[in-house]
N, C-alpha and C. Protein backbone atom coordinates (compact mmCIF):
# COMPACT_ATOMS: atom_id res chain seq x y z
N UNK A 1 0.96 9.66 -11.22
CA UNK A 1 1.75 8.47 -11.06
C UNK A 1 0.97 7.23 -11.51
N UNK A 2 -0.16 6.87 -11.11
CA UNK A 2 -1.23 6.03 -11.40
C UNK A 2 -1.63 5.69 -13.07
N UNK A 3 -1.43 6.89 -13.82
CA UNK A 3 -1.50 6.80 -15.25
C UNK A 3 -0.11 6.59 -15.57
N UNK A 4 1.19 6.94 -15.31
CA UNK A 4 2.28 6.24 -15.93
C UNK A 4 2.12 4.70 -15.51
N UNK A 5 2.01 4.54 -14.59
CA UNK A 5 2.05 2.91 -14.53
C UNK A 5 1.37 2.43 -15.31
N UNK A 6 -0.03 2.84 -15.64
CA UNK A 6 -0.56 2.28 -16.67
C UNK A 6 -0.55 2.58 -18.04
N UNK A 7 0.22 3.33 -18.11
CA UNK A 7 0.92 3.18 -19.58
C UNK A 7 1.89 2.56 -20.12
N UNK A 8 3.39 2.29 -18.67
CA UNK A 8 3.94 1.37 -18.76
C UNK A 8 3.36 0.12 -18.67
N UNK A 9 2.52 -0.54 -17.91
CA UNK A 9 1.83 -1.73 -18.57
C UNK A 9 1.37 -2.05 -19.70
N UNK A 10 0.78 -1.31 -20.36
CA UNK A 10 -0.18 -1.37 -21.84
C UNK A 10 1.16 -1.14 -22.42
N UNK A 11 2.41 -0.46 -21.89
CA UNK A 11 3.06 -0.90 -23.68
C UNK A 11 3.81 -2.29 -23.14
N UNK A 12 4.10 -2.53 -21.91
CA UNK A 12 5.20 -3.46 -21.97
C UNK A 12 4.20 -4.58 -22.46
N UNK A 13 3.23 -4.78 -22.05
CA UNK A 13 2.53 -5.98 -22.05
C UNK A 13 1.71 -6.00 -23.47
N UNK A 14 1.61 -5.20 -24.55
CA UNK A 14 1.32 -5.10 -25.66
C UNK A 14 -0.60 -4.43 -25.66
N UNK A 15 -0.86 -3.97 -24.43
CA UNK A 15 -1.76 -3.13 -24.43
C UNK A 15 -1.41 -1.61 -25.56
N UNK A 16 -2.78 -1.03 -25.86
CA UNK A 16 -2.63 0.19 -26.22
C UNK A 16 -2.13 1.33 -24.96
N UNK A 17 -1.21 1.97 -25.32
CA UNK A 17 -1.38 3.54 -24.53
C UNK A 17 -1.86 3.96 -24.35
N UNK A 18 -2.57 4.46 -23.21
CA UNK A 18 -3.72 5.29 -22.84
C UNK A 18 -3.41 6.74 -23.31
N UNK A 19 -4.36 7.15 -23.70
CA UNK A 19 -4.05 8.63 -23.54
C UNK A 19 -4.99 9.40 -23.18
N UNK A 20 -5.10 10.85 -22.95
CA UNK A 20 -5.67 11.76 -22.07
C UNK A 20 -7.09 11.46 -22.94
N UNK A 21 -7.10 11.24 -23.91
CA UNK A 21 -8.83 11.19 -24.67
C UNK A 21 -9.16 9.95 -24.11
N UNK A 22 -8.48 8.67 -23.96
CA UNK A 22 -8.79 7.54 -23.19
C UNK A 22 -9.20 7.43 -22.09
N UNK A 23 -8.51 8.35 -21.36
CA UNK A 23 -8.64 8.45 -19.72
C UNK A 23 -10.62 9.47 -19.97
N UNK A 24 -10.66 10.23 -20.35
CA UNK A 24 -12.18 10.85 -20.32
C UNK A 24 -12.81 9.96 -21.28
N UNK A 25 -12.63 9.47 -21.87
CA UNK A 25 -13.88 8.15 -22.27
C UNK A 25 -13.96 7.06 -21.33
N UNK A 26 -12.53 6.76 -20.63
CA UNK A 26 -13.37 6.09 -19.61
C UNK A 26 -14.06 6.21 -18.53
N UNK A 27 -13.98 7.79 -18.49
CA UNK A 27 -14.72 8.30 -17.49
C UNK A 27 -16.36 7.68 -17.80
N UNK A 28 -16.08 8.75 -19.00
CA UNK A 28 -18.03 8.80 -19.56
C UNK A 28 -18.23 6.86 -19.39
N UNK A 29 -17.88 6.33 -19.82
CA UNK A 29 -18.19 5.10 -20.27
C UNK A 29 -18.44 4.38 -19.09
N UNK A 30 -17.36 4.63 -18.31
CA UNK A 30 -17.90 4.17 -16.21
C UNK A 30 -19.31 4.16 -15.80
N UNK A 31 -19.74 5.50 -16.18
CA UNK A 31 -20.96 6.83 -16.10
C UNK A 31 -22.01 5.83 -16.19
N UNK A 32 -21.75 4.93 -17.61
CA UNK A 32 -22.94 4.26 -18.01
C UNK A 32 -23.01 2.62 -17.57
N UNK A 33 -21.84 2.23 -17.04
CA UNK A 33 -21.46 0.51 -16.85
C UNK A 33 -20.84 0.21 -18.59
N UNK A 34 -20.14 1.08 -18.93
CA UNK A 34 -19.81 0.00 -20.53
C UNK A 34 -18.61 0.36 -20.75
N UNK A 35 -17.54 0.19 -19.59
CA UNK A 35 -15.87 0.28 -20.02
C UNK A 35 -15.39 -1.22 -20.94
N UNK A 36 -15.98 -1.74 -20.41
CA UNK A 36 -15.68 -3.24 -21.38
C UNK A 36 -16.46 -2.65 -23.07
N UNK A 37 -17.19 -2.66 -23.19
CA UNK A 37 -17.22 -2.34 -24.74
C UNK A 37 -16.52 -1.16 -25.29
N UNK A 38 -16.18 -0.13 -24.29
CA UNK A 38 -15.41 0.96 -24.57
C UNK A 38 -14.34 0.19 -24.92
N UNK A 39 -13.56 -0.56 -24.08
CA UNK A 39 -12.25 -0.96 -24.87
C UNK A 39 -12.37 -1.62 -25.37
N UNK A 40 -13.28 -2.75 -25.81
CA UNK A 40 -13.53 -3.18 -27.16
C UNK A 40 -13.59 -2.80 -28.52
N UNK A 41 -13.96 -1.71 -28.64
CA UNK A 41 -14.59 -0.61 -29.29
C UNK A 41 -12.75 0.19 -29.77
N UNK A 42 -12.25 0.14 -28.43
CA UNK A 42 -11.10 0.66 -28.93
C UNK A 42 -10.07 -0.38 -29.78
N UNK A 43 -9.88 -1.17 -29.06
CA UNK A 43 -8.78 -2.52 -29.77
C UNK A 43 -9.47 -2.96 -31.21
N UNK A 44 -10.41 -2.76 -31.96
CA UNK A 44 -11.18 -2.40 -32.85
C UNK A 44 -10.54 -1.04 -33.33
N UNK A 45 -9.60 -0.20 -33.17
CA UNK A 45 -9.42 1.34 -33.68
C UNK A 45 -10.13 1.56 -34.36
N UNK A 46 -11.03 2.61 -33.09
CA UNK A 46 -11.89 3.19 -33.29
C UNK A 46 -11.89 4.63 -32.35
N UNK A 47 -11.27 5.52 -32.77
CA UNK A 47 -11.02 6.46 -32.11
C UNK A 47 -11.76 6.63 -30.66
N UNK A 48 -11.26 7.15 -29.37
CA UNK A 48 -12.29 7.24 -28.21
C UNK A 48 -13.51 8.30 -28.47
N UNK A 49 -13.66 9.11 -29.15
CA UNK A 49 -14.87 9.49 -29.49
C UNK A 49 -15.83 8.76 -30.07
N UNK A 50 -15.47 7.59 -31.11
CA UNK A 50 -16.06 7.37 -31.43
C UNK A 50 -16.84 6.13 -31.20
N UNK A 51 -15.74 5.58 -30.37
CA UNK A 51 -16.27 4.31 -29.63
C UNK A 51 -17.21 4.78 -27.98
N UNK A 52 -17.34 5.86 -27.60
CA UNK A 52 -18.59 6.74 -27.10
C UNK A 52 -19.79 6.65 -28.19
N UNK A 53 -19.74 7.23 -28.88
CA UNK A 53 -20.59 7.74 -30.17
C UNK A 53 -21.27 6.21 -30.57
N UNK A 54 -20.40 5.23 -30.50
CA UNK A 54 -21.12 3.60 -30.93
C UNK A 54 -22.90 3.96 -30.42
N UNK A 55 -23.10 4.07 -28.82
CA UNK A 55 -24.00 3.96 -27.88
C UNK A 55 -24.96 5.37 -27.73
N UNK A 56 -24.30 6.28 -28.21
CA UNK A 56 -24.28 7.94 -27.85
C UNK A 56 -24.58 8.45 -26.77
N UNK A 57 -23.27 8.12 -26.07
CA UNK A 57 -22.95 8.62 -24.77
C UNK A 57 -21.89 9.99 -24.59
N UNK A 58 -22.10 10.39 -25.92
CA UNK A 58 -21.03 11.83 -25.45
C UNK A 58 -22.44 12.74 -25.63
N UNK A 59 -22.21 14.05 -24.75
CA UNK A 59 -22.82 14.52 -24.63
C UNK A 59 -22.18 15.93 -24.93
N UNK A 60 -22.97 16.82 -25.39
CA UNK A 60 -21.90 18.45 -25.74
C UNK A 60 -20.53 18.46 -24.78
N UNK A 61 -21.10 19.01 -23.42
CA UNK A 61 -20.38 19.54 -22.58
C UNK A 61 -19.17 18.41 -22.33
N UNK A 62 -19.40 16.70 -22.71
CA UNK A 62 -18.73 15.72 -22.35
C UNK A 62 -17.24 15.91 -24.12
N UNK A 63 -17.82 16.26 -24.97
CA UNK A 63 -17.09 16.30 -26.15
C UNK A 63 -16.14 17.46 -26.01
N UNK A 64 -16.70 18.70 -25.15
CA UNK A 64 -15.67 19.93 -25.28
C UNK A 64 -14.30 19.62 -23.85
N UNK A 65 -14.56 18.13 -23.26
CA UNK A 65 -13.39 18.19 -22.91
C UNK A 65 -12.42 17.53 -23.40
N UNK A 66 -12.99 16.88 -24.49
CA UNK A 66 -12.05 16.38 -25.25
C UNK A 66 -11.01 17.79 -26.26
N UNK A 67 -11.46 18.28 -25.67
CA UNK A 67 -10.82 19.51 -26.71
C UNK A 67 -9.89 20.23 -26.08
N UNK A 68 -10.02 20.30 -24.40
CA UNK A 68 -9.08 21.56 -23.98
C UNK A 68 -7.93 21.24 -23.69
């Protein structure tokens, strides 16, 4: 429920959509204190891997959940 609301915000309000690769980059990115450059990084399109990858904060095991 918590992620539809915030998806309805980001579109009504002209935010990006979060999506499930968003939601685990902001995990990792919490991890380190750098959600603010994470979404910087994003509004910049820059895929969420790769706006991790800016700093190199993905780590193997952190990249294969981007996958399942």
């Amino acid at each position: 429920m918590k992620h539809l609301l915030l998806d309805m915000w980001h579109f009504l309000f002209g935010g990006q959509q979060l999506t499930s690769q968003d939601r685990i980059a902001l995990q990792i990115a919490a991890k380190y204190g750098l959600t603010k450059e994470y979404k910087t990084a994003r509004r910049q399109n820059r895929r969420p891997l790769e706006a991790l990858e800016e700093w190199d904060l993905v780590k193997e095991e952190d990249r294969k959940l981007f996958y399942d």
